[in-house]
PDB file of N, CA and C in Angstrom:
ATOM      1  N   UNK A   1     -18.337  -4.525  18.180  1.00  0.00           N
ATOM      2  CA  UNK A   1     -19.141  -3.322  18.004  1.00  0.00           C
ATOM      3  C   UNK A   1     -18.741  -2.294  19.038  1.00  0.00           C
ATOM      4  N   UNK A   2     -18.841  -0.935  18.628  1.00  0.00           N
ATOM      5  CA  UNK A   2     -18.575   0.361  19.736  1.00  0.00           C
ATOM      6  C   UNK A   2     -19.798   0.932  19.778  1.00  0.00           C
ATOM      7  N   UNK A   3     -19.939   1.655  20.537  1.00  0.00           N
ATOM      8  CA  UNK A   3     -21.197   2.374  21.138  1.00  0.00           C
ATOM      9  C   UNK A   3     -20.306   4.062  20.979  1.00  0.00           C
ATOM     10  N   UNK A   4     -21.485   4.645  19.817  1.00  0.00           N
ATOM     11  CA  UNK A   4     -21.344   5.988  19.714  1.00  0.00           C
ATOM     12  C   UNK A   4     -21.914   6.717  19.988  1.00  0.00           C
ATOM     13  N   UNK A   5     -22.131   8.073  20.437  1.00  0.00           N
ATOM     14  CA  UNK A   5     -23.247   8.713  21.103  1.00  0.00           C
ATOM     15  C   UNK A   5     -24.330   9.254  19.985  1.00  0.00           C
ATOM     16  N   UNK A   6     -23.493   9.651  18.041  1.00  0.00           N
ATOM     17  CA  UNK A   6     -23.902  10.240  17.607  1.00  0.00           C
ATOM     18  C   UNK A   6     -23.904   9.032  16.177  1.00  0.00           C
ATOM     19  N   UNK A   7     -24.075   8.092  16.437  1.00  0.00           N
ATOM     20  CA  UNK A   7     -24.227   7.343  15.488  1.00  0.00           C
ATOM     21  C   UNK A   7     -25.191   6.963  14.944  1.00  0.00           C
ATOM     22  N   UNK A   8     -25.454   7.323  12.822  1.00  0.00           N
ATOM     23  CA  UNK A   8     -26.498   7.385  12.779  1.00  0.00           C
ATOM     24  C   UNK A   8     -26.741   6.156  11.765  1.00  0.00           C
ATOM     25  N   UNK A   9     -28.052   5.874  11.047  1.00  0.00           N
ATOM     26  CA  UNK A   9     -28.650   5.040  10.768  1.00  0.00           C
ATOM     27  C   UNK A   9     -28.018   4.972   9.317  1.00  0.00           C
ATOM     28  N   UNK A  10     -27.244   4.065   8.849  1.00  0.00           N
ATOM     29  CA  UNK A  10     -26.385   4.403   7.377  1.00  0.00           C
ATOM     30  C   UNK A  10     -28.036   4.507   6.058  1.00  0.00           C
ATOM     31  N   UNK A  11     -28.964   3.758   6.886  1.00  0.00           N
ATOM     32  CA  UNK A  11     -30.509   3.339   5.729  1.00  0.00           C
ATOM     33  C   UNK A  11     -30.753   4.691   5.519  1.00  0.00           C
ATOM     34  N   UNK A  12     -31.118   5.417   6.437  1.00  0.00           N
ATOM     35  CA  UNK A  12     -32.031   6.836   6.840  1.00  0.00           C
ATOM     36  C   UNK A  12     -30.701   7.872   5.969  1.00  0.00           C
ATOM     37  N   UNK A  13     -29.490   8.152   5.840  1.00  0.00           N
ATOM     38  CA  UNK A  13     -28.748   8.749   5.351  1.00  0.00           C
ATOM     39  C   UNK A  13     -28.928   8.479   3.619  1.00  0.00           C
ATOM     40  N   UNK A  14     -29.016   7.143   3.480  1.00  0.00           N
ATOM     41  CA  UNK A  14     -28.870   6.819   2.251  1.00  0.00           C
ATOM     42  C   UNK A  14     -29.855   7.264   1.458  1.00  0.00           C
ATOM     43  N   UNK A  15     -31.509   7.573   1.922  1.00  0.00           N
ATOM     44  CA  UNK A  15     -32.496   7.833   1.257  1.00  0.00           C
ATOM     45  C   UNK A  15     -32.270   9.772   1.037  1.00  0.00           C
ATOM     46  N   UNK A  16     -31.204  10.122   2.073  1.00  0.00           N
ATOM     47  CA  UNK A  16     -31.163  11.796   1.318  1.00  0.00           C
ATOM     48  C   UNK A  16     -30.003  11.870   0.371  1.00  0.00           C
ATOM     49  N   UNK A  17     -28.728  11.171   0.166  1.00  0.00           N
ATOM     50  CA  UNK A  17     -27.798  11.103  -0.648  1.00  0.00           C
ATOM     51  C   UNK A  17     -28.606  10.515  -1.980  1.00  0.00           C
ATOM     52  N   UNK A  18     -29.655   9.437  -1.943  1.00  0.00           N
ATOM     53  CA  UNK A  18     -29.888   9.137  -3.326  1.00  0.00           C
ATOM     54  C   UNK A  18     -31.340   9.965  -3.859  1.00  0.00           C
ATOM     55  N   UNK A  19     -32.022  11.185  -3.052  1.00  0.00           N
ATOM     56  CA  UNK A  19     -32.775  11.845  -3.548  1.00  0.00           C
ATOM     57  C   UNK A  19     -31.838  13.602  -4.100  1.00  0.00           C
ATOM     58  N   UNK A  20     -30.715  13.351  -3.494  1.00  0.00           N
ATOM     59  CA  UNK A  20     -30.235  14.790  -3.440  1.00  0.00           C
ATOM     60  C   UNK A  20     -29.075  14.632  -4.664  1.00  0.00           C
ATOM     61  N   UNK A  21     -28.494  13.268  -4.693  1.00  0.00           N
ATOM     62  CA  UNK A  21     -27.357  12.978  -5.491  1.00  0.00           C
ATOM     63  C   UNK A  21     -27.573  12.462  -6.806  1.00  0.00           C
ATOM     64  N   UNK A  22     -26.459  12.031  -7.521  1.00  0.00           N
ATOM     65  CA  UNK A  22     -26.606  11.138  -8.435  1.00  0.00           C
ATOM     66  C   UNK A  22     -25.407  10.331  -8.163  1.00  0.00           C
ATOM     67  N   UNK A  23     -25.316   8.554  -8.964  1.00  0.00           N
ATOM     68  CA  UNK A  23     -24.776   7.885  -8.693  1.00  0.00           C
ATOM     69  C   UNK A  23     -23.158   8.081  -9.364  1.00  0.00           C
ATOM     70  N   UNK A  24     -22.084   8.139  -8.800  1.00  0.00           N
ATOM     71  CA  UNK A  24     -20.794   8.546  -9.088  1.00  0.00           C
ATOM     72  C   UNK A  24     -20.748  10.034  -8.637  1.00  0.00           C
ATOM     73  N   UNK A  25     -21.668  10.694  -7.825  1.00  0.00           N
ATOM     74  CA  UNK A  25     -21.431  12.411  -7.196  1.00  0.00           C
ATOM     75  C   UNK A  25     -20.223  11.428  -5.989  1.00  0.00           C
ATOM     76  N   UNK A  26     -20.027  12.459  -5.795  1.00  0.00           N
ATOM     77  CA  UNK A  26     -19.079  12.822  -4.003  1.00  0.00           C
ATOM     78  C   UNK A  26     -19.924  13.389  -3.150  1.00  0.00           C
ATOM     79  N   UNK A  27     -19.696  12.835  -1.826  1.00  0.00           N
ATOM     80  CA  UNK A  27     -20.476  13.049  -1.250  1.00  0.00           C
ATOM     81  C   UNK A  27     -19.260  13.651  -0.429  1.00  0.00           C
ATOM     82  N   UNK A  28     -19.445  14.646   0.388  1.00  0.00           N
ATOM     83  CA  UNK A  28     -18.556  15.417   1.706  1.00  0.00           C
ATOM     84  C   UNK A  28     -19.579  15.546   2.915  1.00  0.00           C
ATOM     85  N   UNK A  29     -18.444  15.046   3.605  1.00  0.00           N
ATOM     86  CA  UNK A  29     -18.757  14.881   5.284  1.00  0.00           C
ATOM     87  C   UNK A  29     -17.712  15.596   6.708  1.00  0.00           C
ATOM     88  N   UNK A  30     -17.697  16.658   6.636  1.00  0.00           N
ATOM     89  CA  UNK A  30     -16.454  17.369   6.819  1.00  0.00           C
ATOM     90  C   UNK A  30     -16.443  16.964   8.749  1.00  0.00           C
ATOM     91  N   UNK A  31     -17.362  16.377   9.474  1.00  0.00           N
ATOM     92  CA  UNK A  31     -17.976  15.877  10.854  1.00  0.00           C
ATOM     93  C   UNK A  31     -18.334  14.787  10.648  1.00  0.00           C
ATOM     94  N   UNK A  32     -17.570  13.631  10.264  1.00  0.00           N
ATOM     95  CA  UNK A  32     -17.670  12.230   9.761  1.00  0.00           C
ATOM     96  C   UNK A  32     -18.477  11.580  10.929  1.00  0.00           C
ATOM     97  N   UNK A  33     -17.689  11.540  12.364  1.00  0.00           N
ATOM     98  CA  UNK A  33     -17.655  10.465  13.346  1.00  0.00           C
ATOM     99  C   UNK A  33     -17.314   9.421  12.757  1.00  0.00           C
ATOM    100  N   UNK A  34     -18.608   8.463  12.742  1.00  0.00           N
ATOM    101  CA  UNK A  34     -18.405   6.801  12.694  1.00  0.00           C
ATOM    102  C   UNK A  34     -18.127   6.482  11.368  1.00  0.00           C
ATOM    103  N   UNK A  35     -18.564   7.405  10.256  1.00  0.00           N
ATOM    104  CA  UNK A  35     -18.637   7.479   8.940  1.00  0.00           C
ATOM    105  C   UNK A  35     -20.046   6.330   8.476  1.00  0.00           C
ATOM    106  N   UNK A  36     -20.947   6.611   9.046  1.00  0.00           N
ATOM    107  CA  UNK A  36     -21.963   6.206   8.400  1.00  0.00           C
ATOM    108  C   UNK A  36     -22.494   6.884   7.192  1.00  0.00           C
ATOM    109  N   UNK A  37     -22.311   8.216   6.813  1.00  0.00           N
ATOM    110  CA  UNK A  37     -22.390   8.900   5.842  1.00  0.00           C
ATOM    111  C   UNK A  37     -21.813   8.333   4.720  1.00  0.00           C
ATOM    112  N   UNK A  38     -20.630   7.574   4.866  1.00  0.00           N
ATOM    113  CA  UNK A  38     -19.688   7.469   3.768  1.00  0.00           C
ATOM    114  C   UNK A  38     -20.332   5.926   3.409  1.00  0.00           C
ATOM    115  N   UNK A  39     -21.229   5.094   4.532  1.00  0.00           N
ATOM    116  CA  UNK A  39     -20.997   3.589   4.301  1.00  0.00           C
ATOM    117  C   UNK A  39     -23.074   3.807   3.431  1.00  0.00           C
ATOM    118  N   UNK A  40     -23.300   4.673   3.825  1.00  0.00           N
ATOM    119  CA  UNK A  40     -24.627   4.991   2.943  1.00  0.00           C
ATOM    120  C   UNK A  40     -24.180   5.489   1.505  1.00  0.00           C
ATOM    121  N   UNK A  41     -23.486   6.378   1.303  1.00  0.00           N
ATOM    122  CA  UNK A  41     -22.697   7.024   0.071  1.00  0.00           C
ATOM    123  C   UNK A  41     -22.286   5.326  -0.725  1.00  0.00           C
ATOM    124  N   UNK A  42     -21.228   4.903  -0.144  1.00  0.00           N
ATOM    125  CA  UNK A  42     -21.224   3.203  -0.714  1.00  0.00           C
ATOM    126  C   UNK A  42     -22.277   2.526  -1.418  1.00  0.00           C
ATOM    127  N   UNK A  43     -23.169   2.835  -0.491  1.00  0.00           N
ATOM    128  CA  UNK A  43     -24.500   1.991  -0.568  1.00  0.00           C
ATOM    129  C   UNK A  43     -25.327   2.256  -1.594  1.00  0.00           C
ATOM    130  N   UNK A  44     -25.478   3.674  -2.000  1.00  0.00           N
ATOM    131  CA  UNK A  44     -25.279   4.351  -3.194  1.00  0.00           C
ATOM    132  C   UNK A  44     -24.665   4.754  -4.343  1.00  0.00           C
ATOM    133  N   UNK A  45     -23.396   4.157  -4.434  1.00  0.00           N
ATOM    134  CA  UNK A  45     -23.245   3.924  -5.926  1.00  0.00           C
ATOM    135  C   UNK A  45     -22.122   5.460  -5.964  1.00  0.00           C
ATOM    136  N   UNK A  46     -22.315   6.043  -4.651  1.00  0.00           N
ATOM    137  CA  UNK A  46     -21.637   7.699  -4.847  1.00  0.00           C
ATOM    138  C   UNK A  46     -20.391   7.355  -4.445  1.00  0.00           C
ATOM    139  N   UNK A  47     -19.075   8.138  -4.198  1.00  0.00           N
ATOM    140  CA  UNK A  47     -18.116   8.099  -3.661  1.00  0.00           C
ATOM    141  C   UNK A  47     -18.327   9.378  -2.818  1.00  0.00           C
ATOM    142  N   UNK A  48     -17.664   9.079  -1.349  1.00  0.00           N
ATOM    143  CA  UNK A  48     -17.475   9.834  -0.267  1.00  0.00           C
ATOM    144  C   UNK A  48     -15.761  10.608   0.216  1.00  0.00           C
ATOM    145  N   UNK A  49     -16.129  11.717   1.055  1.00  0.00           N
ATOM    146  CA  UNK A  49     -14.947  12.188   1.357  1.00  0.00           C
ATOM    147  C   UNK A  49     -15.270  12.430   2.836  1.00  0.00           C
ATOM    148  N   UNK A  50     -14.506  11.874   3.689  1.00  0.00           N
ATOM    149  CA  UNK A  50     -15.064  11.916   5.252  1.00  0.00           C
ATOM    150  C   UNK A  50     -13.935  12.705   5.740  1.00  0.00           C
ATOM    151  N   UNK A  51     -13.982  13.647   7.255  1.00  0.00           N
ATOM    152  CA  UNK A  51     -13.081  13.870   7.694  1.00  0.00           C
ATOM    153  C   UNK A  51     -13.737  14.275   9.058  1.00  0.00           C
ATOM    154  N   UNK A  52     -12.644  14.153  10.080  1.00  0.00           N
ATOM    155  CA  UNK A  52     -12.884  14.066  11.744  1.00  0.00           C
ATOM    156  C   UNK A  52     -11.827  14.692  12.173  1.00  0.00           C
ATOM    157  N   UNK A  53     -12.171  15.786  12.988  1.00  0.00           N
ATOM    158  CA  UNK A  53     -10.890  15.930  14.154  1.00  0.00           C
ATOM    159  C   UNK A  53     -10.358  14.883  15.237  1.00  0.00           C
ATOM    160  N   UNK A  54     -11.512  13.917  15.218  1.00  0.00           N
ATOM    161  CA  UNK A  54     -11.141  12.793  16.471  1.00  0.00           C
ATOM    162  C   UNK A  54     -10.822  11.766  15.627  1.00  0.00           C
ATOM    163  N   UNK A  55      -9.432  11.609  16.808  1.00  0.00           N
ATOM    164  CA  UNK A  55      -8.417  10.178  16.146  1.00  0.00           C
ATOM    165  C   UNK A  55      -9.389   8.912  15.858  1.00  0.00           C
ATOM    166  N   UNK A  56     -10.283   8.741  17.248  1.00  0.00           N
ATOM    167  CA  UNK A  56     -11.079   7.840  17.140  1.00  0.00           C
ATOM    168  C   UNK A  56     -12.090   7.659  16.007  1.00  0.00           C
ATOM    169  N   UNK A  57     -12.926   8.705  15.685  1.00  0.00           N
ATOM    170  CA  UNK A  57     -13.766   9.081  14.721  1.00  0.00           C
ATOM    171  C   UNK A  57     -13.342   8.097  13.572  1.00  0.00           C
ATOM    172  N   UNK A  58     -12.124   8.996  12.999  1.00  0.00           N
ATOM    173  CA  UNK A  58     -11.206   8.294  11.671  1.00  0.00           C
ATOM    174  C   UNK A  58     -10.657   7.060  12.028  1.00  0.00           C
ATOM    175  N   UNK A  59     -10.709   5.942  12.999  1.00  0.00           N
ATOM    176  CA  UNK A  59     -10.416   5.429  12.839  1.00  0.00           C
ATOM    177  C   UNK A  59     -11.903   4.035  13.058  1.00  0.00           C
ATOM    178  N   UNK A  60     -12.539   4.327  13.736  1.00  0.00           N
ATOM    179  CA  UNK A  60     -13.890   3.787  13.194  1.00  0.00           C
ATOM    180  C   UNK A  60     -14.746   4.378  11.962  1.00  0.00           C
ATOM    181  N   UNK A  61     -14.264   5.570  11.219  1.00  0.00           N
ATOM    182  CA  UNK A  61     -15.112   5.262  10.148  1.00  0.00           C
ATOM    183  C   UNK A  61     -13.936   4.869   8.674  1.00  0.00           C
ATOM    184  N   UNK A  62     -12.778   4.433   9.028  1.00  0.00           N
ATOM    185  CA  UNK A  62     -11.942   3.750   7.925  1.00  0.00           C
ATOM    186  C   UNK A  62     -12.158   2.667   8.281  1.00  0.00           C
ATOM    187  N   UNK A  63     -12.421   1.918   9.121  1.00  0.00           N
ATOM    188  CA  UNK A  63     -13.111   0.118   9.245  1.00  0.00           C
ATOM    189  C   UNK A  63     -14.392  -0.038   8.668  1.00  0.00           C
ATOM    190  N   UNK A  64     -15.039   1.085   8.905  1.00  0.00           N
ATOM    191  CA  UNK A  64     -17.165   0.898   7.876  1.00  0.00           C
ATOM    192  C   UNK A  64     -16.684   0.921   6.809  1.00  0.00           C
ATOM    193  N   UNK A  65     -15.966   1.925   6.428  1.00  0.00           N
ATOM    194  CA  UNK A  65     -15.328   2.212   4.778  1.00  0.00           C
ATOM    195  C   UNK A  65     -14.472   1.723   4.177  1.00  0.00           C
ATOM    196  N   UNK A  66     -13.712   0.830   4.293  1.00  0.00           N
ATOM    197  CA  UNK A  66     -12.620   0.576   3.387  1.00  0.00           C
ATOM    198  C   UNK A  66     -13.263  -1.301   3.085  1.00  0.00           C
ATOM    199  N   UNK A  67     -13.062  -1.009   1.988  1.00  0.00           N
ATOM    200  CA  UNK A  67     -13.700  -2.276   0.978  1.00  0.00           C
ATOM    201  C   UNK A  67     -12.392  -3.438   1.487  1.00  0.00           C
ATOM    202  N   UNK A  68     -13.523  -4.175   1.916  1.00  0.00           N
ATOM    203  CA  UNK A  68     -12.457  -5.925   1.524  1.00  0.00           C
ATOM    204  C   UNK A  68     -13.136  -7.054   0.782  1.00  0.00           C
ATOM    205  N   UNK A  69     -11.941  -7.702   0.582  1.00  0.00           N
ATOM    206  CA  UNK A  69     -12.268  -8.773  -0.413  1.00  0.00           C
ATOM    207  C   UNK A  69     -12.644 -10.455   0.386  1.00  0.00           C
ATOM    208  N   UNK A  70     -13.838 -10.334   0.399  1.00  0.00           N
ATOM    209  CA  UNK A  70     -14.612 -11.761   0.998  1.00  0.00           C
ATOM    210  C   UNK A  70     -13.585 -13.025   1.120  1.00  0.00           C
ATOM    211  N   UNK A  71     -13.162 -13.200   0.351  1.00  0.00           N
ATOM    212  CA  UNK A  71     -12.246 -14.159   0.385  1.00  0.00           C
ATOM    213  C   UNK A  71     -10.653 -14.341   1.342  1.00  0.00           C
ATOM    214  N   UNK A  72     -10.231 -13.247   1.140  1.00  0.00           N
ATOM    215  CA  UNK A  72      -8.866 -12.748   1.547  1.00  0.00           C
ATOM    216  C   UNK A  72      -9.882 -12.978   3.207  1.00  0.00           C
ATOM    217  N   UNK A  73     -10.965 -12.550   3.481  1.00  0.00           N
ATOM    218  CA  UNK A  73     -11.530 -12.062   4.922  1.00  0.00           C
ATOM    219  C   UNK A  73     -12.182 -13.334   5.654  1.00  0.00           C
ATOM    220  N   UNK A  74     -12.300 -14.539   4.394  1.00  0.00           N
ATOM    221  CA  UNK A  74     -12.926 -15.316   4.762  1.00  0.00           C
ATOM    222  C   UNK A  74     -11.567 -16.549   5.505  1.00  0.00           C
ATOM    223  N   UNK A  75     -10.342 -16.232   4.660  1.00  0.00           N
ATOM    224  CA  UNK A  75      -9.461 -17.153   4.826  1.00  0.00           C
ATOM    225  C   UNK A  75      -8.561 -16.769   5.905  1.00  0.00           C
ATOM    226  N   UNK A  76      -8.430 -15.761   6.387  1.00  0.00           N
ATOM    227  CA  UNK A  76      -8.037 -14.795   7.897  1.00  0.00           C
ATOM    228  C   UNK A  76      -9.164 -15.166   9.067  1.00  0.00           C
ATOM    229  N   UNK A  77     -10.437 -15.721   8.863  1.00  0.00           N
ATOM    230  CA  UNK A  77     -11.217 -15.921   9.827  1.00  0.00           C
ATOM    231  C   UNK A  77     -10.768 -17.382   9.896  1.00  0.00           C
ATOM    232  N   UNK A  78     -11.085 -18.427   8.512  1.00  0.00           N
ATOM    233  CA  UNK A  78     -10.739 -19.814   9.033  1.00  0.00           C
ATOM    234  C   UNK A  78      -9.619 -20.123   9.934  1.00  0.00           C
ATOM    235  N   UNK A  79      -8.127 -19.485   9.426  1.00  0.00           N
ATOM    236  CA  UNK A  79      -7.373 -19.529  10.299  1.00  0.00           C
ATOM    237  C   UNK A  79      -7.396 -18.911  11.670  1.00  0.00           C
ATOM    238  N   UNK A  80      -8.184 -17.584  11.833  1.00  0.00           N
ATOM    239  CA  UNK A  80      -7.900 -17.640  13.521  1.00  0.00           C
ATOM    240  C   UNK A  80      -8.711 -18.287  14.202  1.00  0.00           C
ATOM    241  N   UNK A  81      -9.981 -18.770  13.576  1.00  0.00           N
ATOM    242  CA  UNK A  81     -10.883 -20.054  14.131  1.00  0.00           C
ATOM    243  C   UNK A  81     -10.102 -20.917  14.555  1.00  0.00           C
ATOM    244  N   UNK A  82      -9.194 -21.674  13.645  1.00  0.00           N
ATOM    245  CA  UNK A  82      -8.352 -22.998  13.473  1.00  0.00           C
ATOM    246  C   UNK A  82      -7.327 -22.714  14.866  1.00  0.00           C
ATOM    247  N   UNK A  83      -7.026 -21.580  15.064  1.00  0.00           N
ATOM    248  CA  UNK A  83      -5.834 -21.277  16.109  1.00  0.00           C
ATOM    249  C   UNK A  83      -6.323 -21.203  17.494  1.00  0.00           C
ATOM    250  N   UNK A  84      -7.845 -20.320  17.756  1.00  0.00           N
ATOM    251  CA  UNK A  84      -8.378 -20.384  19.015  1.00  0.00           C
ATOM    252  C   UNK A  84      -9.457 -20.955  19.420  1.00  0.00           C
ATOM    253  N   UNK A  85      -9.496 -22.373  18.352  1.00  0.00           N
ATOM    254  CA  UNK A  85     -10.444 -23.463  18.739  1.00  0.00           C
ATOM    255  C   UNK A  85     -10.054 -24.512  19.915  1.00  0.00           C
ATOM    256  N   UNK A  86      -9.289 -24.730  19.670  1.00  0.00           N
ATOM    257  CA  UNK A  86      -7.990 -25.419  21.001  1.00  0.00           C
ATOM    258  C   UNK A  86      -8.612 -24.962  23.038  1.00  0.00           C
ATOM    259  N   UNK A  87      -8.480 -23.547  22.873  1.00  0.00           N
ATOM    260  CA  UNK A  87      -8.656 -22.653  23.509  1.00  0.00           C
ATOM    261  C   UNK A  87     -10.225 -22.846  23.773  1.00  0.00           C
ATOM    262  N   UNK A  88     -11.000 -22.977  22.954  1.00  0.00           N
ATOM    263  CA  UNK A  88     -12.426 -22.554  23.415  1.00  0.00           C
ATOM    264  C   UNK A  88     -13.085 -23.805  24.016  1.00  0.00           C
TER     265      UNK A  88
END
């Protein structure tokens, strides 16, 4: 986890995207930061468009946002378990 100064609540975002939106709108976030905007937009059924001047910004809110597949994520954890169990 990172500690952001302006990081907001993805729940509390999600209740104005699904009173203001409909499900399949775009949502734009032109001052992304962490992209909690975009992981509430998700959460909603909408698709998002995020963007940040900070390297950092975009690069913690493409880890909230980019979809993975449980499995592929589950079998990358067994193995680095399996590798730095030795170790622990």
């Amino acid at each position: 986890m990172h500690m952001y100064w302006t990081k907001q609540d993805p729940f509390v975002v999600k209740q104005f995207i699904e009173h203001y939106t409909q499900p399949g709108d775009v949502v734009i976030d032109a001052f992304a930061g962490t992209g909690m905007t975009g992981v509430a937009a998700m959460l909603s059924g909408r698709n998002a468009i995020l963007t940040d001047i900070s390297p950092a910004c975009i690069h913690i809110a493409r880890n909230y946002t980019t979809p993975i597949e449980p499995r592929v994520f589950e079998t990358a954890y067994q193995k680095l378990v399996a590798e730095v169990e030795p170790e622990i």
